[in-house]
N, C-alpha and C. Protein backbone atom coordinates (compact mmCIF):
# COMPACT_ATOMS: atom_id res chain seq x y z
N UNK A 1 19.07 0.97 -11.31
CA UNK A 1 18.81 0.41 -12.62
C UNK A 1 18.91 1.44 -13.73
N UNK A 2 19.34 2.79 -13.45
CA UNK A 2 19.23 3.90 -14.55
C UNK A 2 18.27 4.05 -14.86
N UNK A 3 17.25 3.76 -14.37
CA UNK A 3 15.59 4.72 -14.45
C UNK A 3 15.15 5.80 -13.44
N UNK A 4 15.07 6.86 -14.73
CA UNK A 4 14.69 7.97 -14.25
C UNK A 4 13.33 8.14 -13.55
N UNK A 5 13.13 8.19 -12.18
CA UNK A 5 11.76 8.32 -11.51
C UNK A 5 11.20 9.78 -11.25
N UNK A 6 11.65 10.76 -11.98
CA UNK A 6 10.96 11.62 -11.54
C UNK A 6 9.62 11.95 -12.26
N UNK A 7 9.33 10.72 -13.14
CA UNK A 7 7.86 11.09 -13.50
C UNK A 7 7.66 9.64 -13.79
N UNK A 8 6.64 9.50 -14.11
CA UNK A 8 5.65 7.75 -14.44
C UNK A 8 6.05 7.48 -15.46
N UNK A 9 6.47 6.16 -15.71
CA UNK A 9 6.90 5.61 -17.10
C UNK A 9 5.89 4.46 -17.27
N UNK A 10 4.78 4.58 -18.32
CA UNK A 10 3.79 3.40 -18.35
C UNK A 10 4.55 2.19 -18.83
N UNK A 11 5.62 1.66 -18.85
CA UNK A 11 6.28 0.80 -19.12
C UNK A 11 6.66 -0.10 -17.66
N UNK A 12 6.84 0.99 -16.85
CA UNK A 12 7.12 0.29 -15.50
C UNK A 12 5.97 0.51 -14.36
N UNK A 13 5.43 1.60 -14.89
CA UNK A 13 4.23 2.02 -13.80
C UNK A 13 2.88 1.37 -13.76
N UNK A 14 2.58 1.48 -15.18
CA UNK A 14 1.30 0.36 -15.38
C UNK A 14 1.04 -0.51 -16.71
N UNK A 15 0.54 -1.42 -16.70
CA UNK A 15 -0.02 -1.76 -17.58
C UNK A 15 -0.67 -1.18 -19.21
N UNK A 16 -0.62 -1.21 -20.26
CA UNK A 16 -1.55 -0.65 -20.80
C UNK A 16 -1.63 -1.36 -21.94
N UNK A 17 -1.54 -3.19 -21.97
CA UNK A 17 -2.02 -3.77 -22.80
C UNK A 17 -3.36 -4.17 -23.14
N UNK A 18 -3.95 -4.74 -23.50
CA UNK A 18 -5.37 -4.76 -24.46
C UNK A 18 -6.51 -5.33 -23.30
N UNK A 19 -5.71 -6.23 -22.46
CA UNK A 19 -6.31 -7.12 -21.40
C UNK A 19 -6.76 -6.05 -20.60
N UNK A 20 -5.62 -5.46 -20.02
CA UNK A 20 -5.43 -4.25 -18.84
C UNK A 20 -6.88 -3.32 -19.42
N UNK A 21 -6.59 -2.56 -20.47
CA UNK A 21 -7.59 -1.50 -21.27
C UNK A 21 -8.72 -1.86 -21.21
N UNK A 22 -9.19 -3.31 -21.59
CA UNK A 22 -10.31 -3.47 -21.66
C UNK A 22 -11.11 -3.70 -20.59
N UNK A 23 -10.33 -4.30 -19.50
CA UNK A 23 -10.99 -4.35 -18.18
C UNK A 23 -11.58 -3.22 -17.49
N UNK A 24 -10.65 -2.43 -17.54
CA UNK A 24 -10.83 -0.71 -17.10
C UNK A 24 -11.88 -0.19 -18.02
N UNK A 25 -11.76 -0.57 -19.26
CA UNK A 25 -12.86 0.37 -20.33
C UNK A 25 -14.80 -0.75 -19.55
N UNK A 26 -14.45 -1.69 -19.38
CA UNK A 26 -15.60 -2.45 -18.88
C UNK A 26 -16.26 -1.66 -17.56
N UNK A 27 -14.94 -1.27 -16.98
CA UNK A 27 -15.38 -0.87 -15.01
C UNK A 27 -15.64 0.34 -15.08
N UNK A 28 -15.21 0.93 -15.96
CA UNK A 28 -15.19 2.72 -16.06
C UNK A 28 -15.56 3.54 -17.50
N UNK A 29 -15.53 2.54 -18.48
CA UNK A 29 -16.66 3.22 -19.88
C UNK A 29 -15.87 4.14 -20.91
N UNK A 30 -14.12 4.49 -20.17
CA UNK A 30 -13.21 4.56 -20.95
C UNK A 30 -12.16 4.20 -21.36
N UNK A 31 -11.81 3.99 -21.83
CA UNK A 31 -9.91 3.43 -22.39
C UNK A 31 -9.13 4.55 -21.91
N UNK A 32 -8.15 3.52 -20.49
CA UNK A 32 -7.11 4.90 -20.27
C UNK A 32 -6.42 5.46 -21.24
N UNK A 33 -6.31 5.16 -22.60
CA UNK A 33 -5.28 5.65 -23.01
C UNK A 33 -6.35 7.19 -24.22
N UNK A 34 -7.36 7.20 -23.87
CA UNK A 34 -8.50 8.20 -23.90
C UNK A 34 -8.32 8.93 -22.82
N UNK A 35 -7.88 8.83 -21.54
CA UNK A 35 -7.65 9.74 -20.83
C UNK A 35 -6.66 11.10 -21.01
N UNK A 36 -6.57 12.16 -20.16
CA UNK A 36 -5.94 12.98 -21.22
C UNK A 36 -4.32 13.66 -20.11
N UNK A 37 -4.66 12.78 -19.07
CA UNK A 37 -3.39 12.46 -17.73
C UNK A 37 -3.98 11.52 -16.57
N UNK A 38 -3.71 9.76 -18.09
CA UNK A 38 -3.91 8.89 -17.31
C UNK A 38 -2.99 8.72 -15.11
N UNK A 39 -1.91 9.27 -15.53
CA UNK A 39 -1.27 8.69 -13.88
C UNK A 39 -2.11 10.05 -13.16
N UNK A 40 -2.84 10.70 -13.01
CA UNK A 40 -3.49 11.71 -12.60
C UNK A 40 -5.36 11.49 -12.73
N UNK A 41 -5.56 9.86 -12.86
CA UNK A 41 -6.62 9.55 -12.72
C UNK A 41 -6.69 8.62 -11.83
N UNK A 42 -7.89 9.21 -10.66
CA UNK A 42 -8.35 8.87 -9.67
C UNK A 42 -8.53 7.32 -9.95
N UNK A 43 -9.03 6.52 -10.52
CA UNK A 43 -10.34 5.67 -10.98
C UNK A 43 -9.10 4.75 -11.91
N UNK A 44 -8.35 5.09 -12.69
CA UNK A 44 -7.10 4.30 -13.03
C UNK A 44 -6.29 3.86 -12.06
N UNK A 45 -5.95 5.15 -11.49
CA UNK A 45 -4.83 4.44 -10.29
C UNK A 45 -5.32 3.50 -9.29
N UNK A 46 -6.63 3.51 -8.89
CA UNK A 46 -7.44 3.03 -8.09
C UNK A 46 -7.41 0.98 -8.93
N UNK A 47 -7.73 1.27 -10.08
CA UNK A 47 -7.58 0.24 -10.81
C UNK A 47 -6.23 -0.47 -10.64
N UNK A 48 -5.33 0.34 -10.98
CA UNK A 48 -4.29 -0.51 -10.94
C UNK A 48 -3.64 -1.26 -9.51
N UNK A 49 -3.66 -0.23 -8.45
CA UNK A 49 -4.04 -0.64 -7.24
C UNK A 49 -4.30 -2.10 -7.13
N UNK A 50 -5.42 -2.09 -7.44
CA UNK A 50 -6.35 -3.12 -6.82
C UNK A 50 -6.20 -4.14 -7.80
N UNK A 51 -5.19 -4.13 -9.11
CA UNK A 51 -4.75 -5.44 -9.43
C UNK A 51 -3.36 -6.15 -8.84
N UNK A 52 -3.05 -4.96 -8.51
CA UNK A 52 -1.44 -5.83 -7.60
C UNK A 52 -2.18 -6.45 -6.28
N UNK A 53 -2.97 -5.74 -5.71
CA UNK A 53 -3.72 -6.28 -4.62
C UNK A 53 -4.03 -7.60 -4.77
N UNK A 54 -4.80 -7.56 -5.66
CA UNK A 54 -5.53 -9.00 -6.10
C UNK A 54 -4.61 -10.58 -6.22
N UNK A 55 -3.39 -9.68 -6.94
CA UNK A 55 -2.47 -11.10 -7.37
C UNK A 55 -1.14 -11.39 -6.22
N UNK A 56 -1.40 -10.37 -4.99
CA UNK A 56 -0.65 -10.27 -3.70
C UNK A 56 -2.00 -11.40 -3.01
N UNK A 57 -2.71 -11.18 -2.71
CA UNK A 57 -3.71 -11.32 -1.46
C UNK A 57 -4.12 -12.81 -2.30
N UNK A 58 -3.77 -12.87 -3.65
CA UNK A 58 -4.28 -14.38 -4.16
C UNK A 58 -3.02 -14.96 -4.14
N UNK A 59 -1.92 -15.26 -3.93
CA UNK A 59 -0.64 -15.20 -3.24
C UNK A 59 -0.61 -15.40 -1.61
N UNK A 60 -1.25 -14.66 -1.08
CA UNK A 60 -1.44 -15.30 0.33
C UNK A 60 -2.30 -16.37 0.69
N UNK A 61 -3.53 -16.09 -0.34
CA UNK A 61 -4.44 -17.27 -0.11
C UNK A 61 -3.99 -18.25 0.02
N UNK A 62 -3.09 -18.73 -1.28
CA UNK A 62 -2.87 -19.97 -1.64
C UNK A 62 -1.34 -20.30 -0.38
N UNK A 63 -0.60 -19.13 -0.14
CA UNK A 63 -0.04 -19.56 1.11
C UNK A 63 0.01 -20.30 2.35
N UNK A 64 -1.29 -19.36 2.81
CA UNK A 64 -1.92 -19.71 3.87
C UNK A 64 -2.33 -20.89 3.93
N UNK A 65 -3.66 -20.95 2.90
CA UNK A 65 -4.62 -22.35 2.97
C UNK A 65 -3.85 -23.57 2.06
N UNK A 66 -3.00 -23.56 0.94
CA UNK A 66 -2.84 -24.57 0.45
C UNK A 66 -1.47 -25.32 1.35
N UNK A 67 -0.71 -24.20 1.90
CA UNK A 67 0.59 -24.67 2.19
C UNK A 67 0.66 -24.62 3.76
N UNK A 68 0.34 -23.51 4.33
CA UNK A 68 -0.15 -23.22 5.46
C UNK A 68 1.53 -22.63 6.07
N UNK A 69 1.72 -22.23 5.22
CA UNK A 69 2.56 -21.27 5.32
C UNK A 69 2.71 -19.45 5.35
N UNK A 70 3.67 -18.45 6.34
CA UNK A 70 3.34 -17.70 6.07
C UNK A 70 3.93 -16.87 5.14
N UNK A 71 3.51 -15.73 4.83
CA UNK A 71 4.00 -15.15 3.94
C UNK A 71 4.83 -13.30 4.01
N UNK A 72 5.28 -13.03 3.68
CA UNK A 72 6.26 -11.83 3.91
C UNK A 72 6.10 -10.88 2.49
N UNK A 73 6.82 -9.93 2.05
CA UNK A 73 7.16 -9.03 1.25
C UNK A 73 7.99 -8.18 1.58
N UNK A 74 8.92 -7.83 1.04
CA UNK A 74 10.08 -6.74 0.71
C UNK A 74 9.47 -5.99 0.02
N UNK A 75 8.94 -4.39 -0.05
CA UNK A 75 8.32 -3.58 -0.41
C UNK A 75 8.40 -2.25 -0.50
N UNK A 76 8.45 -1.07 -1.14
CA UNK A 76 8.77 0.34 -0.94
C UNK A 76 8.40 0.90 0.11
N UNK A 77 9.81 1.77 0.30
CA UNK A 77 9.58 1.84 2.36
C UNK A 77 8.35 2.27 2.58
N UNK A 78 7.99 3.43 2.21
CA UNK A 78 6.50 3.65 2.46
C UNK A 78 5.56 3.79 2.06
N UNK A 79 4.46 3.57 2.61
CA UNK A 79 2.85 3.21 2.25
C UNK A 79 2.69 4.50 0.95
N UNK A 80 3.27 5.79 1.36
CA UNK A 80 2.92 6.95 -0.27
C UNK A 80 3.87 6.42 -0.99
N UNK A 81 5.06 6.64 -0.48
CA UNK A 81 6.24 6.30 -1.79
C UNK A 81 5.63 4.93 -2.44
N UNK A 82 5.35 4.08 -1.96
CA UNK A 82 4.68 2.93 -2.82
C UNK A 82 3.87 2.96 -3.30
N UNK A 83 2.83 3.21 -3.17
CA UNK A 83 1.50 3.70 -4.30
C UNK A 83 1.76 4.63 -4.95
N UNK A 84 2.61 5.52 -4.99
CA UNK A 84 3.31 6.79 -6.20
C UNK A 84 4.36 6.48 -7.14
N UNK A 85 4.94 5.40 -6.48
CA UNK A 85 6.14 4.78 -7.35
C UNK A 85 5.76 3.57 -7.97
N UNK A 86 5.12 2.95 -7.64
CA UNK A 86 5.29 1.64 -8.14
C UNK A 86 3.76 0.83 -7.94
N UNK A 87 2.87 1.33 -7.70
CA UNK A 87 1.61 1.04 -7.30
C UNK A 87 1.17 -0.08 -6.51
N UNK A 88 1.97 -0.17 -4.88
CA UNK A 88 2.22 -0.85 -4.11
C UNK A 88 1.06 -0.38 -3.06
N UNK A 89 0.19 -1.51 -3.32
CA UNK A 89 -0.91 -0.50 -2.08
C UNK A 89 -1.04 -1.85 -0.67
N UNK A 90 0.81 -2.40 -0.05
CA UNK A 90 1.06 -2.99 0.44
C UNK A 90 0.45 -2.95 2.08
N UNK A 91 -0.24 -1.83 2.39
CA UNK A 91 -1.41 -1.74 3.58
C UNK A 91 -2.84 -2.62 3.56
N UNK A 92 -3.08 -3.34 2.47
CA UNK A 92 -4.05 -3.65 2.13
C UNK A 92 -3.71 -5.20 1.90
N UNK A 93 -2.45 -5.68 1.61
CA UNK A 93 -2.30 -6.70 1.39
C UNK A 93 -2.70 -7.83 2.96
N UNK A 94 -2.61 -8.89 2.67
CA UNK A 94 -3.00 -9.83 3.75
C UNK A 94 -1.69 -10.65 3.76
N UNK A 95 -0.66 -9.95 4.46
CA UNK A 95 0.80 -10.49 4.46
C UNK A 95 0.74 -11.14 6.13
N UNK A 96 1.42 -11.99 6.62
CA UNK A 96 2.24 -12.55 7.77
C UNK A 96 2.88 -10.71 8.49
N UNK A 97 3.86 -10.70 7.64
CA UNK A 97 4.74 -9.25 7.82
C UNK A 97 5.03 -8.93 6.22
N UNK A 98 5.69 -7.66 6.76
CA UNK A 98 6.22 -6.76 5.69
C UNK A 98 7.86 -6.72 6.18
N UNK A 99 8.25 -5.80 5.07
CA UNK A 99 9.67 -5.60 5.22
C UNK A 99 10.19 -4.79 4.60
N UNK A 100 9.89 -3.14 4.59
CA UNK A 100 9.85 -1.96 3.69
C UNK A 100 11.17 -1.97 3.50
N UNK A 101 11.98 -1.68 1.95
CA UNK A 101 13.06 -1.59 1.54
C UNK A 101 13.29 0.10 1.81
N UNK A 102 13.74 0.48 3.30
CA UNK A 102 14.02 1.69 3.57
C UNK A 102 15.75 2.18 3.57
N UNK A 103 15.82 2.04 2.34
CA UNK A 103 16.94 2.75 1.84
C UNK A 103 17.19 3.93 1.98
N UNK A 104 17.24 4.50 2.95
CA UNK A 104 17.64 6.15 2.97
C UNK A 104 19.10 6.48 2.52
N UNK A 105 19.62 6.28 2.18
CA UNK A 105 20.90 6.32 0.77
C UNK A 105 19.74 6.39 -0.37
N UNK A 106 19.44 6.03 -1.06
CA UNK A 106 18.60 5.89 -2.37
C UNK A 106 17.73 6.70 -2.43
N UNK A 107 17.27 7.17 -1.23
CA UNK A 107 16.48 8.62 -1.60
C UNK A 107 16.62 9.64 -0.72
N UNK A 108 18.43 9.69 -0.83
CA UNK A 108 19.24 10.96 -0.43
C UNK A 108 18.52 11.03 0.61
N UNK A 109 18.44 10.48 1.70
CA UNK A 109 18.01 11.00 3.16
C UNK A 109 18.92 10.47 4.25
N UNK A 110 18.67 10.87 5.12
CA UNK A 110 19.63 10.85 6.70
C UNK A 110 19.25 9.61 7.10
N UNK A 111 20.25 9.30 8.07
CA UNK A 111 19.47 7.94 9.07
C UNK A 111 18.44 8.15 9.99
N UNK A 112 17.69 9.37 10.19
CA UNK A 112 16.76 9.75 10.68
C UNK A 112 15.30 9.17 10.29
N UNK A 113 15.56 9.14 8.87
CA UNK A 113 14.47 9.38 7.90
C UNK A 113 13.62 7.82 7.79
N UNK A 114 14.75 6.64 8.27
CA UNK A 114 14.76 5.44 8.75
C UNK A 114 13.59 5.08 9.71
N UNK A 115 13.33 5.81 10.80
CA UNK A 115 12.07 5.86 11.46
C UNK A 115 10.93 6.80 11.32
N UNK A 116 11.30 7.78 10.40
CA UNK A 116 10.13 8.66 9.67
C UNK A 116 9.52 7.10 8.85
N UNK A 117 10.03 6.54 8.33
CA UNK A 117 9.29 5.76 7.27
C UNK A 117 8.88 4.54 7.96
N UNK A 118 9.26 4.19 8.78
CA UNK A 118 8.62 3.18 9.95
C UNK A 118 7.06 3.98 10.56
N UNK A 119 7.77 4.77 10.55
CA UNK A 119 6.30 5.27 12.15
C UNK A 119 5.57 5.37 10.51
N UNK A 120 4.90 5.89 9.73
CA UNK A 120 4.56 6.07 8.89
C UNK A 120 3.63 4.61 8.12
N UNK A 121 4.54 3.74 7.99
CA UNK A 121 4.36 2.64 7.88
C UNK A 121 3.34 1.59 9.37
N UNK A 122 3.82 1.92 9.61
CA UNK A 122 2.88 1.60 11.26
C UNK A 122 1.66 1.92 11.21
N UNK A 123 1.39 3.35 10.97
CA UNK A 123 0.61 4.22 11.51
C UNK A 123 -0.89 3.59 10.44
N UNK A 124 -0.44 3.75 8.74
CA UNK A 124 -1.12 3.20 7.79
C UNK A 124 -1.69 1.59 8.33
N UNK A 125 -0.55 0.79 8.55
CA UNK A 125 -1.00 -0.85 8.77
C UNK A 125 -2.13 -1.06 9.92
N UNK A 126 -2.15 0.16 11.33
CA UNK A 126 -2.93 0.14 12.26
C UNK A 126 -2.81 -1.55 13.16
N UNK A 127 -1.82 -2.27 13.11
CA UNK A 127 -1.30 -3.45 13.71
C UNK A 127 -1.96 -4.41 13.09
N UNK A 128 -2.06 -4.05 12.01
CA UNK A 128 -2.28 -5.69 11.08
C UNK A 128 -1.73 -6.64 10.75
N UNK A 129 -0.47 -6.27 10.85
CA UNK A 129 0.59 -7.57 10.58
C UNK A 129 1.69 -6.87 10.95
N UNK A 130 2.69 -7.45 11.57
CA UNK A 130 4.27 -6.20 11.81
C UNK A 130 5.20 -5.65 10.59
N UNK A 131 5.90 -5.28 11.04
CA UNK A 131 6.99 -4.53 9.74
C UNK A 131 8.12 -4.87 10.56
N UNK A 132 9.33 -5.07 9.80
CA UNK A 132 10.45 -5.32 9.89
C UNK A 132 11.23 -4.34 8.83
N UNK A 133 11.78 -3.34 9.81
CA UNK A 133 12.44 -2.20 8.92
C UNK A 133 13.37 -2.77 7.55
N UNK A 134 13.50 -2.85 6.56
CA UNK A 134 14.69 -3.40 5.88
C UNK A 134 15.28 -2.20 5.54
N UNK A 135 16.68 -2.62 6.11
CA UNK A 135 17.85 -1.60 5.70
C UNK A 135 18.99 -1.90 4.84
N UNK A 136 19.33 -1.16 4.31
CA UNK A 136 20.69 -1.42 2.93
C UNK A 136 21.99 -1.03 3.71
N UNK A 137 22.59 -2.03 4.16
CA UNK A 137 24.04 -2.09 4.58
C UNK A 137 24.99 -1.15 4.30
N UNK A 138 25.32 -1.15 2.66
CA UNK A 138 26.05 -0.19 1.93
C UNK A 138 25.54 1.08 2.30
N UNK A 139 24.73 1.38 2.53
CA UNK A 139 24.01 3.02 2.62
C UNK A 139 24.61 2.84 4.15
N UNK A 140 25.11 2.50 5.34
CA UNK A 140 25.74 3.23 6.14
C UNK A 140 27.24 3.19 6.02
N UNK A 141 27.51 4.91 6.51
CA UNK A 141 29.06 4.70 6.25
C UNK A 141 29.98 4.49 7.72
N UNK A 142 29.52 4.08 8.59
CA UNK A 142 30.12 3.80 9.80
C UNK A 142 29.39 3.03 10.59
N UNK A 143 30.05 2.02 11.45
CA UNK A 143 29.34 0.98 12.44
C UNK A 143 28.15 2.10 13.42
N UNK A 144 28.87 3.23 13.90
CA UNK A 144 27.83 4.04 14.82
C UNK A 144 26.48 4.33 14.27
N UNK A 145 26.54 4.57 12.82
CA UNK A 145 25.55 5.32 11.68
C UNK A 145 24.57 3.31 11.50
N UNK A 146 25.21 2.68 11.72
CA UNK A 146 24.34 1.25 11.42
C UNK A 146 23.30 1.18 12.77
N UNK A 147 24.22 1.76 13.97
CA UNK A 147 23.52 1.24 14.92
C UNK A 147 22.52 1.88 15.25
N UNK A 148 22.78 3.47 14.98
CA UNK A 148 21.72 4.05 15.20
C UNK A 148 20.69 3.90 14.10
N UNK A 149 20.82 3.59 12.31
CA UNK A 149 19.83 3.37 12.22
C UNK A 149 18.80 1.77 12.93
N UNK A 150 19.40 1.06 13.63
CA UNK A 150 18.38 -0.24 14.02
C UNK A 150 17.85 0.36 15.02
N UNK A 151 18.33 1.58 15.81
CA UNK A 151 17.77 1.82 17.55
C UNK A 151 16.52 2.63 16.75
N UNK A 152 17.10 3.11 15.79
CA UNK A 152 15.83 4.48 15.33
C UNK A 152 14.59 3.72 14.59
N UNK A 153 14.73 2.85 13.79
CA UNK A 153 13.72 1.89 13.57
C UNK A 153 12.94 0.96 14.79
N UNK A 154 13.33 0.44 15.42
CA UNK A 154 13.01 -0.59 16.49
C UNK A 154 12.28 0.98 17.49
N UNK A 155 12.64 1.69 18.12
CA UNK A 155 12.12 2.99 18.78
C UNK A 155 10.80 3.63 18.03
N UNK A 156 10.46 3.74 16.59
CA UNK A 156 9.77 4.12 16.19
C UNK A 156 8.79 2.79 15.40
N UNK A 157 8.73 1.93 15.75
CA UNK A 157 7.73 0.85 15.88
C UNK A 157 8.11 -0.99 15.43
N UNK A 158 8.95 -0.20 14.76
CA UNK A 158 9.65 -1.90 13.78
C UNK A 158 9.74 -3.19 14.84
N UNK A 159 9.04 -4.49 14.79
CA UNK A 159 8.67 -5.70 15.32
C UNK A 159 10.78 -6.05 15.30
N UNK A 160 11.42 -5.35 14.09
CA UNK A 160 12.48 -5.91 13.88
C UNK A 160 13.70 -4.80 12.76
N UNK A 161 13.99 -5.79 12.47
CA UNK A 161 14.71 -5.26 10.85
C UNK A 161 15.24 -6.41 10.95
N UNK A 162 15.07 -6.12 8.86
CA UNK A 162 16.12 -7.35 7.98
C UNK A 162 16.68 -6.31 7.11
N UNK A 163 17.99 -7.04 7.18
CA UNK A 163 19.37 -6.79 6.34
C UNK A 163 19.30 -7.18 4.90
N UNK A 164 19.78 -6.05 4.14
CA UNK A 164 19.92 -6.02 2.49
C UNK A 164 21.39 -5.51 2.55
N UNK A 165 22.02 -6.18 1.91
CA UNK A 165 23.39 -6.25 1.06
C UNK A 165 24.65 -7.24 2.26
N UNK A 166 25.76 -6.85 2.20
CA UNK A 166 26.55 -8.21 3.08
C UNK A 166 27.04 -7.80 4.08
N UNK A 167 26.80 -8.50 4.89
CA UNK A 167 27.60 -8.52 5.95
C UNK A 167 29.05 -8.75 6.25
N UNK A 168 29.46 -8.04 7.61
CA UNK A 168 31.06 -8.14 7.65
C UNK A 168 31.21 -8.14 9.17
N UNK A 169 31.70 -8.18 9.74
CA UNK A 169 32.52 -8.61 11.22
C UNK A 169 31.96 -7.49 12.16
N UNK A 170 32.67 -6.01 11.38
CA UNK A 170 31.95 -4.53 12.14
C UNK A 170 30.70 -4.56 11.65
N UNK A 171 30.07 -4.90 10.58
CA UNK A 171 28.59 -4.48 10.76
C UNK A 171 27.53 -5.65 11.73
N UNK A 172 28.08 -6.86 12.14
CA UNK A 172 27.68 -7.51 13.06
C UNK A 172 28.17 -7.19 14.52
N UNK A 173 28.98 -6.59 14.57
CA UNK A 173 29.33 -5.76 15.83
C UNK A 173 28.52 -4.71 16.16
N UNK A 174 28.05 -4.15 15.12
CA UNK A 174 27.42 -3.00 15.25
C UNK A 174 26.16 -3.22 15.18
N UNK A 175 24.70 -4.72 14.69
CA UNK A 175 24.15 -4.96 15.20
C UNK A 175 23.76 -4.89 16.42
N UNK A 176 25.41 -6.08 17.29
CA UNK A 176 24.96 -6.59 18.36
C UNK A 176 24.69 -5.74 19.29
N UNK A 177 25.70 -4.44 19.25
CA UNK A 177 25.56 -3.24 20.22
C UNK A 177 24.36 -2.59 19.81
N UNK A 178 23.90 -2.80 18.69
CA UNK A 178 22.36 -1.88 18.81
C UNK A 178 21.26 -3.06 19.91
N UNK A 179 21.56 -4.51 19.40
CA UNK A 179 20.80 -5.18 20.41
C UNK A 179 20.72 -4.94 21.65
N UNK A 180 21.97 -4.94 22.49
CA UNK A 180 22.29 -4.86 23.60
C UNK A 180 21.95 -3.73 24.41
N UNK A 181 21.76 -2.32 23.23
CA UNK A 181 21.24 -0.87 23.58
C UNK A 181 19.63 -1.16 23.84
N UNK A 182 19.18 -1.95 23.11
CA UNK A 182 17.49 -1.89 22.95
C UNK A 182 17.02 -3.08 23.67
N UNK A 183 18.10 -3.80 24.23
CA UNK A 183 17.52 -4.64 25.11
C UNK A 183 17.21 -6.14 24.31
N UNK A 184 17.18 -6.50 23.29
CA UNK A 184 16.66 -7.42 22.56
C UNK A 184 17.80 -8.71 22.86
């Protein structure tokens, strides 16, 4: 999207309209914007946290009990990168499953890095609901490089993986042989 992430943009990171301020100035006795390195407060971030929480987990409620349906999320691959980036404190949510958007193209990493952010992801959830690795198609550049990232996810805990961007003939080839490797 051409946003620069190497630091917090309160435009995308948090809140800091009058609603937001005043709630926080109610729970905590100051106005973040009185703080003097709001994204470097304990007690803010904690705040903001726990409003994505709120309007996730009130989102499942009404899933669950009104529809009785379950519920999922596509989410930043991992449990830190998501609460640092985007204030995703998706360990806490009361999801069916997850489905970490583990793009290792997008943050210049190997296909290795694919089950670094699984086991990771695992390890935080403690088997509360499964994860389903999500991987970005375009980010491999060869059927072998696809397959090994599904063996390296599924090996390091993933219930699964779901597919982000399109499919084509070799990258369903290159599924099936990761299936057939892992037994599935």
């Amino acid at each position: 999207y051409g946003i620069d992430q190497s630091q917090e943009l309160p435009e995308y990171d948090f809140c800091y309209c009058d609603v937001c301020r005043g709630k926080y100035k109610k729970a905590y006795g100051k106005d973040p914007l009185e703080i003097e390195f709001p994204s470097q407060s304990i007690s803010w971030r904690n705040y903001r946290y726990d409003q994505v929480n709120r309007v996730v987990n009130r989102l499942a409620d009404l899933a669950h009990n009104k529809y009785s349906k379950p519920i999922t999320a596509a989410v930043f691959p991992t449990p830190e990168v998501a609460r640092r980036i985007v204030r995703q404190d998706w360990t806490r949510w009361n999801l069916d499953a997850v489905c970490p958007m583990i793009y290792h193209g997008f943050y210049k990493e190997n296909v290795s890095w694919i089950g670094d952010a699984v086991d990771e992801g695992i390890h935080f959830l403690c088997g509360k609901f499964p994860l389903y690795a999500g991987i970005f198609l375009p980010d491999f550049k060869s059927e072998d490089e696809l397959e090994e990232g599904i063996k390296v996810a599924v090996r390091n805990g993933a219930s699964g993986v779901s597919f982000f961007g399109g499919l084509n003939e070799n990258k369903l080839n290159a599924i099936e042989r990761a299936n057939k490797t892992l037994g599935i």
